[in-house]
Protein backbone atom coordinates (compact mmCIF):
# COMPACT_ATOMS: atom_id res chain seq x y z
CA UNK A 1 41.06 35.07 34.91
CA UNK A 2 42.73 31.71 35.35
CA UNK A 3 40.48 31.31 38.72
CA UNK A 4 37.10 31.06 36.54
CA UNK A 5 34.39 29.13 38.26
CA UNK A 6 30.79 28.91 38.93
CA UNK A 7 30.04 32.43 40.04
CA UNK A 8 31.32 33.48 36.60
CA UNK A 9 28.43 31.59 35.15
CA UNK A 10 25.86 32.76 37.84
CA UNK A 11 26.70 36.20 36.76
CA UNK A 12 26.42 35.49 33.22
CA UNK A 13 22.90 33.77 33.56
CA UNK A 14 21.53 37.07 35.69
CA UNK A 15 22.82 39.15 32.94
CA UNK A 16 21.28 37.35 29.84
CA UNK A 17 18.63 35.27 30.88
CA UNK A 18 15.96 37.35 29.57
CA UNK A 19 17.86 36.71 26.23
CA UNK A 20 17.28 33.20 26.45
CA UNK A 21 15.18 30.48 25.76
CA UNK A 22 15.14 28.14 29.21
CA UNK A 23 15.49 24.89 27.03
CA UNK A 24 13.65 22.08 28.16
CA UNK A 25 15.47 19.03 29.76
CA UNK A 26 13.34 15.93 28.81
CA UNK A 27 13.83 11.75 29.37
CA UNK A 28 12.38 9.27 27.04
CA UNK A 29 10.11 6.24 28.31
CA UNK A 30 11.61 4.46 25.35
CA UNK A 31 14.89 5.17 25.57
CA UNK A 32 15.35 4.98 29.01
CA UNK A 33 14.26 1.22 28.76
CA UNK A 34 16.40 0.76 25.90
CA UNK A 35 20.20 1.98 28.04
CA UNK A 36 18.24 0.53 31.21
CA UNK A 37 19.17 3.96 32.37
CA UNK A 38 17.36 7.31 33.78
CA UNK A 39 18.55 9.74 30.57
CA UNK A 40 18.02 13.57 30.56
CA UNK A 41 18.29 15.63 27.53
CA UNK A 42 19.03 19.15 27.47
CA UNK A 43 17.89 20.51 24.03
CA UNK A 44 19.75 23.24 23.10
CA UNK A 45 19.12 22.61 19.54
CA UNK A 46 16.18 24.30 20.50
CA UNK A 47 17.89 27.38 21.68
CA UNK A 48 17.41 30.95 19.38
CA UNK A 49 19.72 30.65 16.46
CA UNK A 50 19.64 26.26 16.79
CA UNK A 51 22.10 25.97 18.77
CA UNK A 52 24.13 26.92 22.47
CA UNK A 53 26.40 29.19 20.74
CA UNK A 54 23.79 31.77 21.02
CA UNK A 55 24.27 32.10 24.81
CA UNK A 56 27.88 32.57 25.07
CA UNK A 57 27.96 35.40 21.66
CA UNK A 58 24.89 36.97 23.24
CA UNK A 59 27.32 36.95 26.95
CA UNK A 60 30.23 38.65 25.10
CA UNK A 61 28.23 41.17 23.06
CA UNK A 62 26.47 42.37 25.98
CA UNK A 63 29.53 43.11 27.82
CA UNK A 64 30.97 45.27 25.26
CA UNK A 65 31.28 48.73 26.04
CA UNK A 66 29.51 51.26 23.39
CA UNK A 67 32.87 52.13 21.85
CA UNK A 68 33.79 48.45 21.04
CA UNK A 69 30.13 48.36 19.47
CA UNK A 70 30.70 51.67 16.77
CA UNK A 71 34.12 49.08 15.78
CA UNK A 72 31.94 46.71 14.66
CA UNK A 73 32.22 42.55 15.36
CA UNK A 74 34.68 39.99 13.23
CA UNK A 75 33.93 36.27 14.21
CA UNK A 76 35.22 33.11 12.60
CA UNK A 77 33.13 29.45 12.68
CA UNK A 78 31.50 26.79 10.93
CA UNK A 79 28.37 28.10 11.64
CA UNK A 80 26.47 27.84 14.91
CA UNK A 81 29.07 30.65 16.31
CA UNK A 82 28.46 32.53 12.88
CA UNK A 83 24.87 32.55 13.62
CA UNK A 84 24.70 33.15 17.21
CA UNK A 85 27.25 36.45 16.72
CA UNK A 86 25.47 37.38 13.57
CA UNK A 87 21.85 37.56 15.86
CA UNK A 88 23.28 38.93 19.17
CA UNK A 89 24.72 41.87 16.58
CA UNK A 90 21.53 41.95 14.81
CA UNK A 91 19.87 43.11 18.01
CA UNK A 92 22.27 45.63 18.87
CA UNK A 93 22.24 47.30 15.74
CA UNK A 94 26.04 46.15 15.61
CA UNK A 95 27.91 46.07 12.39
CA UNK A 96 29.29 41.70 11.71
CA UNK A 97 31.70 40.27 9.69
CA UNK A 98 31.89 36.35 10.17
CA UNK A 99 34.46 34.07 7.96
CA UNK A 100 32.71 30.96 7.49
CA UNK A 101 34.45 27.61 5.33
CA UNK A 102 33.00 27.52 1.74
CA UNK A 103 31.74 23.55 2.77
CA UNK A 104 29.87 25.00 5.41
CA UNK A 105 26.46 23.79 5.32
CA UNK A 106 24.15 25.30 3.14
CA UNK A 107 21.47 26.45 5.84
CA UNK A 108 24.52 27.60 8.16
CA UNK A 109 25.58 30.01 6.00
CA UNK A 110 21.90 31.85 4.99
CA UNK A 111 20.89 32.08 8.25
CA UNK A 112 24.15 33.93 8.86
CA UNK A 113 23.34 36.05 5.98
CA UNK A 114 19.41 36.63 7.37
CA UNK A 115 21.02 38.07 10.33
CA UNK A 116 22.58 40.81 8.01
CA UNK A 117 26.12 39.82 8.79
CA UNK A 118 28.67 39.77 6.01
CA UNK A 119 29.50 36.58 5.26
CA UNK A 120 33.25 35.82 3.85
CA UNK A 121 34.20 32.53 2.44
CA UNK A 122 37.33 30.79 2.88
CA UNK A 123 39.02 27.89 1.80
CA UNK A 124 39.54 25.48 4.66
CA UNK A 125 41.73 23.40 2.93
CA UNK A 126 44.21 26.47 1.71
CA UNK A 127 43.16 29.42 4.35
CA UNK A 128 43.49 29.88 7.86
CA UNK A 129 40.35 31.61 9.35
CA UNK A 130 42.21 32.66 12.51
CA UNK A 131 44.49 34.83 10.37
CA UNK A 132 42.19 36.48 8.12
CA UNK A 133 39.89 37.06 11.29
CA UNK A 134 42.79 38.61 12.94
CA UNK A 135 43.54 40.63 9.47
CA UNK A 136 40.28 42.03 9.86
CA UNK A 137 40.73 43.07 13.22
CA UNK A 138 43.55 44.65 12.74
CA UNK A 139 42.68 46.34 9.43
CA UNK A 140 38.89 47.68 10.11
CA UNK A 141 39.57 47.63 14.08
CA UNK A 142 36.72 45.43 14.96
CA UNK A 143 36.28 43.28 17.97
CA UNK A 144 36.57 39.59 17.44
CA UNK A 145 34.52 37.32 19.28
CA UNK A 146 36.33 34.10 19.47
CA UNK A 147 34.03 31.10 19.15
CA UNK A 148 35.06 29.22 22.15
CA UNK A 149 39.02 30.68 23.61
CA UNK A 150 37.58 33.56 25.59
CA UNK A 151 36.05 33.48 29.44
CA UNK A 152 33.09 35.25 28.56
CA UNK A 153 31.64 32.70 26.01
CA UNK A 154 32.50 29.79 28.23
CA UNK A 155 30.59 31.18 30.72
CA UNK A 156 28.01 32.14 28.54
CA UNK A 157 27.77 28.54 27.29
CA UNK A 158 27.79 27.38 31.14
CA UNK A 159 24.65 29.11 31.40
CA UNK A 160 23.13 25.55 29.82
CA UNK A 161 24.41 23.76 32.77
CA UNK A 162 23.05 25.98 35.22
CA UNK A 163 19.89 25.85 33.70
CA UNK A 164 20.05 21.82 33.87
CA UNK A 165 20.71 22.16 37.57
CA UNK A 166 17.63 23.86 38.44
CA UNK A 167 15.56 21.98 36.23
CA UNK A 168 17.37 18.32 38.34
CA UNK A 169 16.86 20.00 41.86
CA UNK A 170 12.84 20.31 40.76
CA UNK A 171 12.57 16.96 40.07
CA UNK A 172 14.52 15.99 43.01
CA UNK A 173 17.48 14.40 41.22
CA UNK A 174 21.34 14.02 41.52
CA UNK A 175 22.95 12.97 38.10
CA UNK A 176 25.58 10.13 37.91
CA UNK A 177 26.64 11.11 34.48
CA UNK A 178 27.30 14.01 32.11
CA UNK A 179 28.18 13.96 28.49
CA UNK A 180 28.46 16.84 26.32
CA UNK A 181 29.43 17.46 22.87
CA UNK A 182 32.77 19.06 22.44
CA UNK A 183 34.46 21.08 19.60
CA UNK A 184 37.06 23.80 21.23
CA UNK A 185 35.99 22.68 24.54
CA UNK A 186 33.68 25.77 25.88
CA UNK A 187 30.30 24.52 26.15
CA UNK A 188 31.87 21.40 28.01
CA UNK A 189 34.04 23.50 29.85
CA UNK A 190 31.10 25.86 31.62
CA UNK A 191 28.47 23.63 31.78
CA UNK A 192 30.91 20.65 33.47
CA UNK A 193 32.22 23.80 35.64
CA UNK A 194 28.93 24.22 36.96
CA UNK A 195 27.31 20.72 36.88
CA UNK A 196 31.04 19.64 38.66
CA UNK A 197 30.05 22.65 41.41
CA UNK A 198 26.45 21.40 42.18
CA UNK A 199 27.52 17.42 41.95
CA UNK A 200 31.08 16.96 43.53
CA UNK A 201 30.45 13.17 42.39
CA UNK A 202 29.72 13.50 38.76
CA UNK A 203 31.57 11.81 35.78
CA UNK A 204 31.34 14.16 32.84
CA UNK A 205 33.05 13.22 29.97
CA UNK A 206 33.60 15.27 26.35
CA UNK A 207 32.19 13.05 23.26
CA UNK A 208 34.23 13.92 19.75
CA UNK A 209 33.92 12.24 16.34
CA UNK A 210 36.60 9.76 15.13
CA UNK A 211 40.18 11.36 14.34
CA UNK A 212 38.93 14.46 15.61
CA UNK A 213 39.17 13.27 19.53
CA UNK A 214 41.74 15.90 20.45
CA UNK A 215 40.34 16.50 23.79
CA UNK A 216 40.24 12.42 24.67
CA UNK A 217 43.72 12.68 23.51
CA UNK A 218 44.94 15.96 25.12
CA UNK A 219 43.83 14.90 28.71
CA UNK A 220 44.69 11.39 28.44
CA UNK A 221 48.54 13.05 27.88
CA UNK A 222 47.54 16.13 30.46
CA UNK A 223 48.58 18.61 27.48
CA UNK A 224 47.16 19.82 24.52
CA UNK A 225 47.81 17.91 21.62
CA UNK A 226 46.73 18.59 18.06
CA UNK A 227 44.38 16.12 15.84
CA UNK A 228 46.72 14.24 13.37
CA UNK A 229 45.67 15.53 9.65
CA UNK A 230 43.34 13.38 6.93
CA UNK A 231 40.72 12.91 8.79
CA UNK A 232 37.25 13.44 7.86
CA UNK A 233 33.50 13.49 9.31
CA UNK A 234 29.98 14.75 9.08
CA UNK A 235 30.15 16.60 12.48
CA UNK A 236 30.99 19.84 11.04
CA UNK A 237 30.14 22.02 14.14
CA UNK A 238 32.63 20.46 16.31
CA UNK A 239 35.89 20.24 14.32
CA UNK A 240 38.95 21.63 15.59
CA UNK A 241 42.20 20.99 15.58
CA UNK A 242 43.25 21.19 18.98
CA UNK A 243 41.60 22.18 22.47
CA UNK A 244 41.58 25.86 23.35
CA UNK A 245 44.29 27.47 25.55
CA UNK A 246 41.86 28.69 28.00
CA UNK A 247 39.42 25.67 27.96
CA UNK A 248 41.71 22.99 27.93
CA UNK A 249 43.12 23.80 31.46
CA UNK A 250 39.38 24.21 32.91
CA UNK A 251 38.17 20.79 31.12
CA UNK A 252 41.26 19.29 32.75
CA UNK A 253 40.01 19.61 36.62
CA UNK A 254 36.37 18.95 35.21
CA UNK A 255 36.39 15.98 33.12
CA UNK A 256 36.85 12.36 33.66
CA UNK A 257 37.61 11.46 30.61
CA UNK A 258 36.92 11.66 26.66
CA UNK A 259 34.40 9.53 24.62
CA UNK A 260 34.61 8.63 20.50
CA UNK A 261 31.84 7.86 17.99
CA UNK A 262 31.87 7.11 14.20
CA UNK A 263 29.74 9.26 11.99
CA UNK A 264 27.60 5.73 11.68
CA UNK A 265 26.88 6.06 14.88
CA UNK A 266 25.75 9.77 14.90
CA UNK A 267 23.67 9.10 11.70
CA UNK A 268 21.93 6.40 13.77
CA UNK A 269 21.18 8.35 16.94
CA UNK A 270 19.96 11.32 14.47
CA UNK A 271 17.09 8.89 13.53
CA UNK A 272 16.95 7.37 17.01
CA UNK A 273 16.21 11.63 18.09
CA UNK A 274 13.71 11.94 15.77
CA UNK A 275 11.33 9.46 16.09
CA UNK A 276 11.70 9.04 19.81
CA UNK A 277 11.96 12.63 20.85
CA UNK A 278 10.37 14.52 17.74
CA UNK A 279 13.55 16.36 17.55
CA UNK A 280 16.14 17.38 14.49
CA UNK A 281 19.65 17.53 15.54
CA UNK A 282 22.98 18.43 13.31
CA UNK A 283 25.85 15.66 13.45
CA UNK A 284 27.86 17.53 16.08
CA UNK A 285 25.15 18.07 18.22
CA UNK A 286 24.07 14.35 18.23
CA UNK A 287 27.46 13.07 19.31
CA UNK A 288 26.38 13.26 22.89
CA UNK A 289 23.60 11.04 22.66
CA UNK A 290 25.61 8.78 20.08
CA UNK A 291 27.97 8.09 23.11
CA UNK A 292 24.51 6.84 25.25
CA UNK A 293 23.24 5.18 22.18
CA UNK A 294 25.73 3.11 21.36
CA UNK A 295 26.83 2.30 25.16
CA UNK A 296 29.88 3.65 24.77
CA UNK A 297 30.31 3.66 28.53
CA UNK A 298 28.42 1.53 31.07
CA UNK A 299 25.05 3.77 32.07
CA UNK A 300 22.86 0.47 33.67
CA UNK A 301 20.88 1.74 36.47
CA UNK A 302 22.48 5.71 36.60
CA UNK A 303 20.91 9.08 35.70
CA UNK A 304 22.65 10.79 32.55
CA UNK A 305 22.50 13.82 31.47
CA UNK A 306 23.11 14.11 27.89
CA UNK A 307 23.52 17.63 25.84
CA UNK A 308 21.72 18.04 22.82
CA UNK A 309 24.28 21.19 21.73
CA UNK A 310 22.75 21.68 17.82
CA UNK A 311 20.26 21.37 15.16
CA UNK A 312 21.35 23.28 12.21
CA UNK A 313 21.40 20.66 9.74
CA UNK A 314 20.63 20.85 5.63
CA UNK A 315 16.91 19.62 5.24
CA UNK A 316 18.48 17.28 2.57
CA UNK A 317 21.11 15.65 4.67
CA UNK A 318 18.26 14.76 7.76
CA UNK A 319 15.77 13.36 5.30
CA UNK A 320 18.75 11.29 3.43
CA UNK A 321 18.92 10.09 7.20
């Protein structure tokens, strides 16, 4: 399905949008004089399960036939995948297994385990979850839903940028700018695929944390290319170590270009989020805004749209912040 477009995501939205929550997309008097800029956010930390993830798990779940539902589901994430799988299984009386790293954060991992999903720990810095998900697969025969790599999700996760495109022809608006928050690359890669379909003319670019900028990197050299190890950062949700096979090639003909920001800068636009929009947002899902914040790219006089992709952070980290 290397010819994936917007009519994948069309079909996706008429087949789970009554799964959803429509999340709102709101602009800030203050902040808006702060960037001298029009800024729209699109809060999908606000989404079931705090975070986007739910709409592309919730996609792939629903497509399965009842056979592949008796198997049972194996998924592997940090935790917003975890708990979107864990709750689209949940409500199809599915049976989950979802690997999760042992530093996961602490509110990741019980909401996985609310959902009724069994949760197994590995060690990220001695394990490789893709190979004990695949063990499991193979082992117990159960479907594994892949947390970004697969069509489905990615159009799933486009879903969000459909959404922002009905909500901007309401008020009458064509966006200069997108920036989204990017891990694998699949919630860039379908929402940009749609925005891109809607605005011939927009700039969308994927925001990473520093040393984990693997998409900047990968379509500055028009190939994937892995992170370099010994890095570290708070953005948790949005680590990877390379761009996906399948959303790599999409983000390529999408994006303009890649974006980085320093955890200082995402701990600053956390606060910035929360006193300006009443909002609590996890490091990876702030990265976004942390590219706006900190004028990472000249926005004077255009009409951003931002994604908000996650909230799913440990009470004690945000109040630390």
């Amino acid at each position: 399905m290397s010819d994936f477009n917007y009519s994948n995501i069309e079909t996706a939205y008429e087949k789970i949008k009554h799964l959803l929550v429509k999340t709102p997309l709101i602009s800030n008097d203050y902040i808006n004089q702060l960037l001298e800029a029009k800024i729209y956010f699109k809060l999908e930390n606000l989404q079931k399960t705090g975070s986007f993830k739910h709409r592309g798990a919730t996609y792939k779940i629903s497509k399965l036939s009842k056979e592949q539902k008796l198997k049972g589901l194996v998924a592997y994430s940090s935790g917003n995948h975890a708990q979107a799988v864990a709750y689209a299984a949940l409500q199809n009386n599915i049976s989950a297994k979802i690997i999760m790293p042992n530093n996961a954060p602490k509110i990741k991992i019980e909401n996985t385990r609310k959902y009724k999903a069994e949760v197994i720990l590995y060690d990220p810095q001695k394990e490789i979850r893709e190979e004990i998900g695949n063990e499991i697969e193979k082992k117990e025969n159960r479907i594994l839903i892949k947390p970004y790599d697969d069509y489905d999700i990615i159009a799933g996760q486009g879903t969000a940028g459909y959404e922002i495109t009905k909500d901007l022809e309401n008020l009458s608006i064509t966006p200069d700018i997108y920036l989204c928050c990017c891990g694998g690359g699949g919630l860039v890669a379908g929402t940009s695929t749609y925005l891109k379909y809607k605005y011939p003319n927009l700039t969308s670019y994927a925001v990473e944390p520093y040393g984990f900028d693997d998409t900047k990197i990968s379509l500055f050299n028009k190939k994937i290319t892995a992170n370099k190890p010994g890095f570290q950062s708070i953005c948790d949700a949005i680590i990877t170590p390379q761009p996906g096979q399948l959303t790599f090639p999409i983000n390529l003909t999408t994006l303009s270009g890649g974006i980085v920001v320093e955890d200082q800068e995402v701990k600053n636009s956390i606060k910035i989020l929360a006193e300006h929009l009443k909002i609590v947002v996890e490091p990876g899902g702030a990265v976004a805004a942390s590219a706006a914040l900190s004028k990472k790219i000249d926005l004077k006089n255009k009409i951003v749209v931002v994604m908000i992709s996650g909230g799913n952070i440990d009470l004690d980290i945000f109040r630390s912040l």
